[in-house]
PDB file of N, CA and C in Angstrom:
ATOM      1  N   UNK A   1    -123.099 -39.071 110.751  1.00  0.00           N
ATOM      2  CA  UNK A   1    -122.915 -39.078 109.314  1.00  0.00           C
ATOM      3  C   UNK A   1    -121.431 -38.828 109.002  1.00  0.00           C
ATOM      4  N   UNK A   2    -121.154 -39.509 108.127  1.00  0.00           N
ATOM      5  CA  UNK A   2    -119.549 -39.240 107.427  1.00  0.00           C
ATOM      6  C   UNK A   2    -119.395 -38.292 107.037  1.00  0.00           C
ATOM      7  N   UNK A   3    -118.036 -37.424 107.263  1.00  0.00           N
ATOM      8  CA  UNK A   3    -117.643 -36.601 106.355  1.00  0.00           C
ATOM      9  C   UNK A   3    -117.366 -36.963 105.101  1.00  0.00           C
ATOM     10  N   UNK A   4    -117.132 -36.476 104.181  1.00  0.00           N
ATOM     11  CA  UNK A   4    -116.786 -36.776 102.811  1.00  0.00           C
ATOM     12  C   UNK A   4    -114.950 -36.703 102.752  1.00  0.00           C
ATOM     13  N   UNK A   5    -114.636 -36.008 103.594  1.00  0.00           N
ATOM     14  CA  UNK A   5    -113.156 -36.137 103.867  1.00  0.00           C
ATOM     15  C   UNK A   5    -112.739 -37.583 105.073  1.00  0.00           C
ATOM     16  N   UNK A   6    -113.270 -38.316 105.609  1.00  0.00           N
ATOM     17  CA  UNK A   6    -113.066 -39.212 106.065  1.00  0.00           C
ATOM     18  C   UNK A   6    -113.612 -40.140 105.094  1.00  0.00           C
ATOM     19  N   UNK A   7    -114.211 -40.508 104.372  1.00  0.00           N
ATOM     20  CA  UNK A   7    -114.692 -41.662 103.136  1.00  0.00           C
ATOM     21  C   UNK A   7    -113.436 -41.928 102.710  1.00  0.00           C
ATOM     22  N   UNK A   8    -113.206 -40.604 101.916  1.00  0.00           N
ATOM     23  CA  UNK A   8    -112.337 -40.542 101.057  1.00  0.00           C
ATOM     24  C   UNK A   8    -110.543 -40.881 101.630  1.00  0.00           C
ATOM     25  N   UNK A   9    -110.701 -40.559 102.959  1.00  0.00           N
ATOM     26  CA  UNK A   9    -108.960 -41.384 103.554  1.00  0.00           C
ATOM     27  C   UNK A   9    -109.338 -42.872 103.982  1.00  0.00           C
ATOM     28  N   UNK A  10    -110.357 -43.244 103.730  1.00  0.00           N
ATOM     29  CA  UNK A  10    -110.860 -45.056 103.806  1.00  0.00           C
ATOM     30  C   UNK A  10    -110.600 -45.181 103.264  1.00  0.00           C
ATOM     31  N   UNK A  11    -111.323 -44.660 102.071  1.00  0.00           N
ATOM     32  CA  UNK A  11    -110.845 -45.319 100.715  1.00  0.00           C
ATOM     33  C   UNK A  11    -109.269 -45.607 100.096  1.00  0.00           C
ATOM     34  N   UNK A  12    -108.686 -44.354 100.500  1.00  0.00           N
ATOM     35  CA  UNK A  12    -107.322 -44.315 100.034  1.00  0.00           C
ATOM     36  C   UNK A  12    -106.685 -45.546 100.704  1.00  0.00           C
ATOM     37  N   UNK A  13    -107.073 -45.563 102.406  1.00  0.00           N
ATOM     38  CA  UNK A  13    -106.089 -46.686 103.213  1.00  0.00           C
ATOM     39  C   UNK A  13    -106.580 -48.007 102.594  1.00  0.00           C
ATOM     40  N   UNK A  14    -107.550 -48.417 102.331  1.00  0.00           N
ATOM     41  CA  UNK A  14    -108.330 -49.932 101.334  1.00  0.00           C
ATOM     42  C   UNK A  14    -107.948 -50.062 100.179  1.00  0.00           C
ATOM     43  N   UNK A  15    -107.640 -48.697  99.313  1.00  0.00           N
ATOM     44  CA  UNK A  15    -106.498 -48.996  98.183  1.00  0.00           C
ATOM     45  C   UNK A  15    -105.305 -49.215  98.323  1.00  0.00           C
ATOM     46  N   UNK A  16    -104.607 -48.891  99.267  1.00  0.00           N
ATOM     47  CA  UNK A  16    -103.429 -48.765  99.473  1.00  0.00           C
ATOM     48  C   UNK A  16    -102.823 -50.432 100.040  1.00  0.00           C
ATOM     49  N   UNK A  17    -103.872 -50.469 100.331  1.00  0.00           N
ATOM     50  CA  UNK A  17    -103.873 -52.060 101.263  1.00  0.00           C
ATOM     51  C   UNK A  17    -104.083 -53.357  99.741  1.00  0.00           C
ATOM     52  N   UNK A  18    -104.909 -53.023  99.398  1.00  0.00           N
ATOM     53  CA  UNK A  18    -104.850 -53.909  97.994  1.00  0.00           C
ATOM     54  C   UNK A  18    -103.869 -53.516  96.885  1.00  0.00           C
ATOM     55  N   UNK A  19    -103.515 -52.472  96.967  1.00  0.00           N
ATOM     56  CA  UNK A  19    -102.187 -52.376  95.994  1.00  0.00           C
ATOM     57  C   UNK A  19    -100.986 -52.619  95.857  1.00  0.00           C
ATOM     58  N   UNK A  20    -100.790 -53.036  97.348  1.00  0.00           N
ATOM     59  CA  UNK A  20     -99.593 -54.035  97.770  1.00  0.00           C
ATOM     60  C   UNK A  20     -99.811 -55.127  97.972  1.00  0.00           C
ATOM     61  N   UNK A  21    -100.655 -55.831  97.819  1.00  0.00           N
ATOM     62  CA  UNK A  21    -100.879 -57.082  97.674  1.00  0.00           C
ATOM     63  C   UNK A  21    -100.003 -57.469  95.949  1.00  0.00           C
ATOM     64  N   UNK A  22     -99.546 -58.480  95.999  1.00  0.00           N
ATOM     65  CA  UNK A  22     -98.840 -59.178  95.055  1.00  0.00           C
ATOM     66  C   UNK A  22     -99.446 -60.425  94.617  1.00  0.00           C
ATOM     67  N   UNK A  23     -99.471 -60.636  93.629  1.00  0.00           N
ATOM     68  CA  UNK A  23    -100.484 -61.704  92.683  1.00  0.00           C
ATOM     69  C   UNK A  23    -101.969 -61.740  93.687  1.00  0.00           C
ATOM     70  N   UNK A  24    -102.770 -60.851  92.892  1.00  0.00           N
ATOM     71  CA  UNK A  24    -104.061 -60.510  93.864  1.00  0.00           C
ATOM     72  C   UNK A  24    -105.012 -62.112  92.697  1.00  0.00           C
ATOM     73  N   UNK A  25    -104.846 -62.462  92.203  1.00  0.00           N
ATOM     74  CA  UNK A  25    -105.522 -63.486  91.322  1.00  0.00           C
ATOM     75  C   UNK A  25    -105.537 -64.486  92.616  1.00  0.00           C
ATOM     76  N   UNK A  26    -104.794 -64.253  93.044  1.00  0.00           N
ATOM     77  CA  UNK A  26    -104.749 -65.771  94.432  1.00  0.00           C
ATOM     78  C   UNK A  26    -105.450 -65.037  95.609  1.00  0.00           C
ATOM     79  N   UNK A  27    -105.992 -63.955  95.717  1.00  0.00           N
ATOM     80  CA  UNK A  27    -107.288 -63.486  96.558  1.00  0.00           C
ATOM     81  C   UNK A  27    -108.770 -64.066  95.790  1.00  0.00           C
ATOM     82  N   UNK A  28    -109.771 -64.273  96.897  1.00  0.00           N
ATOM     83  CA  UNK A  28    -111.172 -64.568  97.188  1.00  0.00           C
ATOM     84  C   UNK A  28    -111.686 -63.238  96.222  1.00  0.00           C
ATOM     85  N   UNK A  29    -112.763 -63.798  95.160  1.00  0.00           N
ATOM     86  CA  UNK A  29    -113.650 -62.540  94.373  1.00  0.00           C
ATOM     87  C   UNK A  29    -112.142 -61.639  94.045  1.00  0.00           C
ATOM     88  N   UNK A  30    -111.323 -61.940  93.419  1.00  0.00           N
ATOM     89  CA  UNK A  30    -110.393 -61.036  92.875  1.00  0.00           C
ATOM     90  C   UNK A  30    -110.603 -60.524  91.966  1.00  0.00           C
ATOM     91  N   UNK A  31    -112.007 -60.471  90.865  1.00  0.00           N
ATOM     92  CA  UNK A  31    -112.236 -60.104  89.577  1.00  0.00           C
ATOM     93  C   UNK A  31    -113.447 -59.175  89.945  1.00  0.00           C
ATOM     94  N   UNK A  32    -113.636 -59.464  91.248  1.00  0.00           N
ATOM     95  CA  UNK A  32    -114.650 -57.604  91.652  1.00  0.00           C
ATOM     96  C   UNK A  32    -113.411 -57.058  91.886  1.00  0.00           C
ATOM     97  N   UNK A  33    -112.498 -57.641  92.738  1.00  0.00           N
ATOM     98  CA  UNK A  33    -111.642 -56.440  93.254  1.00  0.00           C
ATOM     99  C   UNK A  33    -110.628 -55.669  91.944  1.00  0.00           C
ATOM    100  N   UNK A  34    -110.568 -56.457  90.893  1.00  0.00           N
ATOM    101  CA  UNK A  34    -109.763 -55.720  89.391  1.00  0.00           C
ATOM    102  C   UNK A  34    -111.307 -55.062  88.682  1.00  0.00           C
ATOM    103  N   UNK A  35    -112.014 -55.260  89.237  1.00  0.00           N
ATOM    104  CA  UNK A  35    -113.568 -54.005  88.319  1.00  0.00           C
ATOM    105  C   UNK A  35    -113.558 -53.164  89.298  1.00  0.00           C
ATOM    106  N   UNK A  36    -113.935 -53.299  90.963  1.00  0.00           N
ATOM    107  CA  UNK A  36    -113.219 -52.082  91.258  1.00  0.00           C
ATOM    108  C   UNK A  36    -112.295 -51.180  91.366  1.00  0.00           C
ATOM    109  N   UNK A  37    -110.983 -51.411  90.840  1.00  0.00           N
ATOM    110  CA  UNK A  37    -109.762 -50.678  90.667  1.00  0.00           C
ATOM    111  C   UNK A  37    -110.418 -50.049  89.416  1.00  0.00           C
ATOM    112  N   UNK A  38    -110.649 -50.832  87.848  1.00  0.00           N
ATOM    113  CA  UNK A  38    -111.175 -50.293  87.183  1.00  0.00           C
ATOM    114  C   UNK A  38    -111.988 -49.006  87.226  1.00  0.00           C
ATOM    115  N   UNK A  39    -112.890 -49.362  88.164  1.00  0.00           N
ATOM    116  CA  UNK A  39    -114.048 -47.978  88.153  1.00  0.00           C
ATOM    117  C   UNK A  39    -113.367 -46.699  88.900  1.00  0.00           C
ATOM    118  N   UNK A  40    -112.191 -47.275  89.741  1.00  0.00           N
ATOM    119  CA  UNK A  40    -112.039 -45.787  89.965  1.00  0.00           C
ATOM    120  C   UNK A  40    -110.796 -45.268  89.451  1.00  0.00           C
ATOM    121  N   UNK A  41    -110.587 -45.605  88.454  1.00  0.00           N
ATOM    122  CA  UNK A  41    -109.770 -44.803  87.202  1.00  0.00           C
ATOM    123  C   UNK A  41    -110.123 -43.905  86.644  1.00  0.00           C
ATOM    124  N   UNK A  42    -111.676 -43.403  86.931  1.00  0.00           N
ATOM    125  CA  UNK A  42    -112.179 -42.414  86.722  1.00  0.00           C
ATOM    126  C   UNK A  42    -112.640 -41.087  87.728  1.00  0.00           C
ATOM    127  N   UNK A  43    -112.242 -41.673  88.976  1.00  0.00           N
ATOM    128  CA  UNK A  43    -112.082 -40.724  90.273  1.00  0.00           C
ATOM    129  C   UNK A  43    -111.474 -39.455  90.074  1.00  0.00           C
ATOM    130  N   UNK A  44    -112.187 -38.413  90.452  1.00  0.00           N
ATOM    131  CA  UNK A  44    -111.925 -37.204  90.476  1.00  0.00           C
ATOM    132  C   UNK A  44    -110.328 -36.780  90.573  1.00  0.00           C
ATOM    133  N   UNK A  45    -109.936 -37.736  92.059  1.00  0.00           N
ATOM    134  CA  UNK A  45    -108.870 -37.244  92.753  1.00  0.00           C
ATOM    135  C   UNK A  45    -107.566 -38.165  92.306  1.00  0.00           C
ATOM    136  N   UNK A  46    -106.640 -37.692  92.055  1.00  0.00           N
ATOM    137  CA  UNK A  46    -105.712 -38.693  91.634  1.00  0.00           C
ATOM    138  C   UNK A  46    -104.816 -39.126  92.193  1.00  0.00           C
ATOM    139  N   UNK A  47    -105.452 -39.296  93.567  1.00  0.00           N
ATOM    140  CA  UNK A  47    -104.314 -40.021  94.333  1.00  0.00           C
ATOM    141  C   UNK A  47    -104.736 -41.350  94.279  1.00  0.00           C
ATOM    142  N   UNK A  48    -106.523 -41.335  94.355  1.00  0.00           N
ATOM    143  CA  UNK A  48    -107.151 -42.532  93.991  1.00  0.00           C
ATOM    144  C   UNK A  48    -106.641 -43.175  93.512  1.00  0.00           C
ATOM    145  N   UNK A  49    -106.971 -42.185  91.618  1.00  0.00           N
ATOM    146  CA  UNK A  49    -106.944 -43.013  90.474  1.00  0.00           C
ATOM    147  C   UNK A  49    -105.308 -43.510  90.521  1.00  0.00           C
ATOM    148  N   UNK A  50    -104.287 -43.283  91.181  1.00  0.00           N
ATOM    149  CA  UNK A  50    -103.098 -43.816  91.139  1.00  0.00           C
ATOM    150  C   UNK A  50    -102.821 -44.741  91.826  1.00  0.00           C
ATOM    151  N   UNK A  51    -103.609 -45.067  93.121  1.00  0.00           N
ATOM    152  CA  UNK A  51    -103.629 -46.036  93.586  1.00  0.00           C
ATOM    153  C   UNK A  51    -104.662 -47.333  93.191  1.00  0.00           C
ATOM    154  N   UNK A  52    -105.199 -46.765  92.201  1.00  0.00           N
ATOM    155  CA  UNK A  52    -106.629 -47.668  91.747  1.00  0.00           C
ATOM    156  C   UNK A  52    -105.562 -48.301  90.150  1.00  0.00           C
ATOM    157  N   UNK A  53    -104.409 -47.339  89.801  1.00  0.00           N
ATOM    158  CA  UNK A  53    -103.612 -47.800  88.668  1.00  0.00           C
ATOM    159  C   UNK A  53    -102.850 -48.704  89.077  1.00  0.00           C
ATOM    160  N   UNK A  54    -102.247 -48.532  90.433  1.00  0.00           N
ATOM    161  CA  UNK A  54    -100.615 -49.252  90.786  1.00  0.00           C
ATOM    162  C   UNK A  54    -101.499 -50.691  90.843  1.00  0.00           C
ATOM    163  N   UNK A  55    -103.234 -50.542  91.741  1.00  0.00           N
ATOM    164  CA  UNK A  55    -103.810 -52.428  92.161  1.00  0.00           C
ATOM    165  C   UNK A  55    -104.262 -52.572  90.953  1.00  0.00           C
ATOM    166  N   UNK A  56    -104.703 -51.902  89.620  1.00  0.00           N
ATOM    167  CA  UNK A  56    -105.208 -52.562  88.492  1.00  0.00           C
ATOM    168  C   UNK A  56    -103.591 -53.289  87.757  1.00  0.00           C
ATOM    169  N   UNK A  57    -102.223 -52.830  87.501  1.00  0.00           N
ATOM    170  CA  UNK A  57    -101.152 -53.211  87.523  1.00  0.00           C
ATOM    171  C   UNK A  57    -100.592 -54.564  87.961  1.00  0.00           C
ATOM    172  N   UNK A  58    -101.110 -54.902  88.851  1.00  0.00           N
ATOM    173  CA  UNK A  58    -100.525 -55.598  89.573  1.00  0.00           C
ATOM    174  C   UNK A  58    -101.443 -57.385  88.901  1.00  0.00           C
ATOM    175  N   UNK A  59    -102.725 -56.934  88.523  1.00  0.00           N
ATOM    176  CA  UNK A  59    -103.164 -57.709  87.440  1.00  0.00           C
ATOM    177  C   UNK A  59    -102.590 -58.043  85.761  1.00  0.00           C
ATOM    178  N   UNK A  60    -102.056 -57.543  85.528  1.00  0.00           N
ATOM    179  CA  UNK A  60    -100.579 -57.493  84.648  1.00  0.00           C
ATOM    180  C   UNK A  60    -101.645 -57.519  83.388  1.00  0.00           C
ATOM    181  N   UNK A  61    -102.678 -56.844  82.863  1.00  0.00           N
ATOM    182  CA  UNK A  61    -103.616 -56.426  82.039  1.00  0.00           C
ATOM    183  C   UNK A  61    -102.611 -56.572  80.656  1.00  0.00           C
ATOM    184  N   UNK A  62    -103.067 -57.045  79.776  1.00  0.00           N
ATOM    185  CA  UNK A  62    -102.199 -56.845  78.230  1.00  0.00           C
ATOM    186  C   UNK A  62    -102.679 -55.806  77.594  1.00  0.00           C
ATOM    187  N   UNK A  63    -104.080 -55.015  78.078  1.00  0.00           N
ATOM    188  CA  UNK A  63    -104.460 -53.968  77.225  1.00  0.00           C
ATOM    189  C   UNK A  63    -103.690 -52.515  77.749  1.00  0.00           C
ATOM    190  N   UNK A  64    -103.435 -52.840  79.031  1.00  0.00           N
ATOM    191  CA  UNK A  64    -102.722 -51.529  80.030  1.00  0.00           C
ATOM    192  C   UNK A  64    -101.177 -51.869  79.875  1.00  0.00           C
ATOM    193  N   UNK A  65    -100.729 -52.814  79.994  1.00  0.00           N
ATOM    194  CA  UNK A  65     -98.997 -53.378  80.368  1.00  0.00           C
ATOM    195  C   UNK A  65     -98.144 -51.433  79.470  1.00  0.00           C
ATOM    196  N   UNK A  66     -98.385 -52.034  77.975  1.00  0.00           N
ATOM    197  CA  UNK A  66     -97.401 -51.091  77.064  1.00  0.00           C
ATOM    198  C   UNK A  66     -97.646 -49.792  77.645  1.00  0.00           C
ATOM    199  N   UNK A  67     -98.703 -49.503  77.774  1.00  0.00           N
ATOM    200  CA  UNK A  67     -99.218 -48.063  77.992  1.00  0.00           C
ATOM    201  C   UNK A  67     -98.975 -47.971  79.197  1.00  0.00           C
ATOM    202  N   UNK A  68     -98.512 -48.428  80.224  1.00  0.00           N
ATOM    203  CA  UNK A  68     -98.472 -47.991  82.059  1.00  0.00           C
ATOM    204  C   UNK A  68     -97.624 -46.877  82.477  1.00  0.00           C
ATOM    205  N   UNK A  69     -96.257 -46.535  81.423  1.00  0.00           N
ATOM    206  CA  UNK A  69     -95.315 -45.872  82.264  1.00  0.00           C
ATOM    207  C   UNK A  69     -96.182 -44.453  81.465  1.00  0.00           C
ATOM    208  N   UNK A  70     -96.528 -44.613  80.432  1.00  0.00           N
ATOM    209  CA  UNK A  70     -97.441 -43.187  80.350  1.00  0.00           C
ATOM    210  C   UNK A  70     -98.359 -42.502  80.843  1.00  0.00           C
ATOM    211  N   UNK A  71     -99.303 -43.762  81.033  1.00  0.00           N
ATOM    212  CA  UNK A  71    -100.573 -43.429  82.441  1.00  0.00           C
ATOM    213  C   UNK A  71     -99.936 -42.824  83.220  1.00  0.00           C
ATOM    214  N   UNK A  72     -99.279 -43.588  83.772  1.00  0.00           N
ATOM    215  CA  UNK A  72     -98.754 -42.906  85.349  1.00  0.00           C
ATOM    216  C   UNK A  72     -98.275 -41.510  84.868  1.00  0.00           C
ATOM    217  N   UNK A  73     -97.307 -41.103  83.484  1.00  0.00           N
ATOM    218  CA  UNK A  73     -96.637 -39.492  83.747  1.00  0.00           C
ATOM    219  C   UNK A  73     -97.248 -39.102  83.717  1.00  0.00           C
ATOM    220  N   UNK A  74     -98.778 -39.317  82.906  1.00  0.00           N
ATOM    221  CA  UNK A  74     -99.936 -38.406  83.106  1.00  0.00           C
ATOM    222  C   UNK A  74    -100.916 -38.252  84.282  1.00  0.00           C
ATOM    223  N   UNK A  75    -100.534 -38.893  85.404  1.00  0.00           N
ATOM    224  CA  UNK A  75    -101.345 -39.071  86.738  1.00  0.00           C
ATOM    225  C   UNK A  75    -100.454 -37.973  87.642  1.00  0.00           C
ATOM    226  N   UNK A  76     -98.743 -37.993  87.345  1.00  0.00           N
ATOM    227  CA  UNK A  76     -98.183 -36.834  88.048  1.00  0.00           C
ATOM    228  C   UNK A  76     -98.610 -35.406  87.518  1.00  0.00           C
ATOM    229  N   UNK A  77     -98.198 -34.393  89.063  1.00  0.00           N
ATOM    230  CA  UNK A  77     -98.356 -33.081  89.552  1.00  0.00           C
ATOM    231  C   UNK A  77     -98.164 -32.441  87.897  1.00  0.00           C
ATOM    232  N   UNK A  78     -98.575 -31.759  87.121  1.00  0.00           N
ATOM    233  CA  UNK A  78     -97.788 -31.047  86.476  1.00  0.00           C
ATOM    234  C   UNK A  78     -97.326 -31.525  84.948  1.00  0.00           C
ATOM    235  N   UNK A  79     -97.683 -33.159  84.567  1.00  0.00           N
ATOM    236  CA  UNK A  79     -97.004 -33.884  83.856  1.00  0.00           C
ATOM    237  C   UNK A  79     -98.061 -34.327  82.639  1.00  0.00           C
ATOM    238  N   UNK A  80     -99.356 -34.049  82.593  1.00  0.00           N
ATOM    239  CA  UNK A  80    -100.236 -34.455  81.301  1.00  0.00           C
ATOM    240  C   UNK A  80     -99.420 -33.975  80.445  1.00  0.00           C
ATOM    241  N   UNK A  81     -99.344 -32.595  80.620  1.00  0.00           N
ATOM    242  CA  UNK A  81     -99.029 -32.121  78.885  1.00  0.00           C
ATOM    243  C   UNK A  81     -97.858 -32.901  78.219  1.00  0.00           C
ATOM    244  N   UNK A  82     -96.805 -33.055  79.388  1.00  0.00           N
ATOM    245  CA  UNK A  82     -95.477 -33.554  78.344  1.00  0.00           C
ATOM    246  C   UNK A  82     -95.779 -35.192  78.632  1.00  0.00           C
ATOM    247  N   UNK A  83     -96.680 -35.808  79.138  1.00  0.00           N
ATOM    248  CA  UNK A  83     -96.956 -37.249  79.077  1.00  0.00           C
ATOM    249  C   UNK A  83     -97.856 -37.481  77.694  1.00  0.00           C
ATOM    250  N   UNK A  84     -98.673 -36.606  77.175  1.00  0.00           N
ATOM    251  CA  UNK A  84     -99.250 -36.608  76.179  1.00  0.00           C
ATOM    252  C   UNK A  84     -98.590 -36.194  74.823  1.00  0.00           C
ATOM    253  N   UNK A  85     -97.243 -35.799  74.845  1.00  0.00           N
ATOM    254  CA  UNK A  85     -96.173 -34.971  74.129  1.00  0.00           C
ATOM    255  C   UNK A  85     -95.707 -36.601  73.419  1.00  0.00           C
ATOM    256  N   UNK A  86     -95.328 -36.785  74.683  1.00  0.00           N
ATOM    257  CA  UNK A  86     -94.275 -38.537  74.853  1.00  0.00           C
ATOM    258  C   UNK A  86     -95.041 -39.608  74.186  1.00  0.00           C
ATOM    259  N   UNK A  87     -96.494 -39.301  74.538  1.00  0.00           N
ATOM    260  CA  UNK A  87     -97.717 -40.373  73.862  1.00  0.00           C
ATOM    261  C   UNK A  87     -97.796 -40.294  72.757  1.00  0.00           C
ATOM    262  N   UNK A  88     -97.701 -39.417  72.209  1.00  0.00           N
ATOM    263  CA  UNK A  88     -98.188 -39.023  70.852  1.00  0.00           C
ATOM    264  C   UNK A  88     -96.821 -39.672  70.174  1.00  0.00           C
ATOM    265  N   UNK A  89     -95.906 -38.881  70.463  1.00  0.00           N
ATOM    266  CA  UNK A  89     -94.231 -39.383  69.852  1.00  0.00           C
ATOM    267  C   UNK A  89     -93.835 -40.832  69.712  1.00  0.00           C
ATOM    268  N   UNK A  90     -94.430 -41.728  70.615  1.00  0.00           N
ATOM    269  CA  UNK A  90     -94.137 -43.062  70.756  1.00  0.00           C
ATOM    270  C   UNK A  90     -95.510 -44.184  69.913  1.00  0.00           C
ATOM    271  N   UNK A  91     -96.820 -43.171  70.093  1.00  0.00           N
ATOM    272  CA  UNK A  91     -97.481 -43.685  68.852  1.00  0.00           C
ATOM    273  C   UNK A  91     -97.304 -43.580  67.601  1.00  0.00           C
ATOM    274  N   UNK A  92     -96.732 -42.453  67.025  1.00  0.00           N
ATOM    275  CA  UNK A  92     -96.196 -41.950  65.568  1.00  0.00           C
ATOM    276  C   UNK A  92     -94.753 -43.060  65.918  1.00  0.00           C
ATOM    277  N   UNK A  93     -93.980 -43.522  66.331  1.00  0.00           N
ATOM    278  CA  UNK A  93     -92.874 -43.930  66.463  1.00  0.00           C
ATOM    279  C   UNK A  93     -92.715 -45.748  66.262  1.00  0.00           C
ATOM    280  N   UNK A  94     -94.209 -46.236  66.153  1.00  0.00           N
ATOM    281  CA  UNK A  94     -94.583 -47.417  66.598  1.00  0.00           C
ATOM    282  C   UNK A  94     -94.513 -47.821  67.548  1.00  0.00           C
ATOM    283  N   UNK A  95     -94.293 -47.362  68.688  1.00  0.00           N
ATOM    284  CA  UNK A  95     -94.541 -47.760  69.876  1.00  0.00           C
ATOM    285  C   UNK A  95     -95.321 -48.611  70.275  1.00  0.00           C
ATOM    286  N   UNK A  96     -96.564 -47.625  70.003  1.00  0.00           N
ATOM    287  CA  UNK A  96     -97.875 -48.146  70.035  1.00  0.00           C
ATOM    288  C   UNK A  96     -99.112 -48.340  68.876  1.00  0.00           C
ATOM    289  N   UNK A  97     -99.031 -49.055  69.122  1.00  0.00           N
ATOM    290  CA  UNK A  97     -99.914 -49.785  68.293  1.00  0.00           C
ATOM    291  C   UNK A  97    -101.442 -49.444  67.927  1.00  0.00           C
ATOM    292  N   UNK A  98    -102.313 -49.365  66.677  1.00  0.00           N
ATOM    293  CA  UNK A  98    -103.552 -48.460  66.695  1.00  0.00           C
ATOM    294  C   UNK A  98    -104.328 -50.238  65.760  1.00  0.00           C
ATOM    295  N   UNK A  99    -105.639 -50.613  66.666  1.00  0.00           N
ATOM    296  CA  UNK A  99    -105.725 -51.447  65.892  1.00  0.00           C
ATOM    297  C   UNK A  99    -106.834 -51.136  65.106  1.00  0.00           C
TER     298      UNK A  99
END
C-alpha cells in the first residue's frame, strides 16, 4: 500500500512534468489535462496548487491571465495578507474589473 507521502511526490513530479510543457493545446486529451490542473487549485498543499497554477497558465485562460501575478503572491510563504492588500487596491483602482 502507498504511503500518502509517496502519492503526493508523484503527484508533484507529474505536475511538474506538465507544467513545463509549452503550448500543452498541441498534447493528446489536453482539455482533461487543463480540468485537472483546475481541480487541484483546490489542494490542500500549495506546492500543488502552484504547480497546478504555473500548468493551468500555460493555457493562457482570459478569466485567470489579469489576475495571475496575484494568485501566485497569494500562493507564497507568508504573502496572502499583503496579496489580498494589493487585490483589493488594484480592484478599487480599476484594475480589475467586477462584472
Amino acid at each position: 500500500m502507498f504511503d500518502r507521502y509517496i502519492l503526493q511526490r508523484r503527484l508533484t513530479c507529474f505536475l511538474k512534468a506538465f507544467a513545463a510543457v509549452d503550448g500543452p493545446q498541441q498534447l493528446v486529451k489536453h482539455k482533461l489535462l487543463e480540468s485537472i490542473f483546475v481541480a487541484f487549485l483546490s489542494h490542500q498543499d500549495t506546492t500543488i496548487v502552484q504547480l497546478a497554477l504555473s500548468g493551468l497558465l500555460k493555457y493562457k485562460p482570459p478569466y485567470l491571465l489579469p489576475y495571475a501575478d496575484h494568485v501566485k503572491n497569494m500562493l507564497k510563504k507568508g504573502g496572502l495578507r499583503d496579496a489580498l492588500l494589493q487585490f483589493g487596491a488594484a480592484f478599487e483602482g480599476g484594475d480589475i474589473y467586477k462584472d
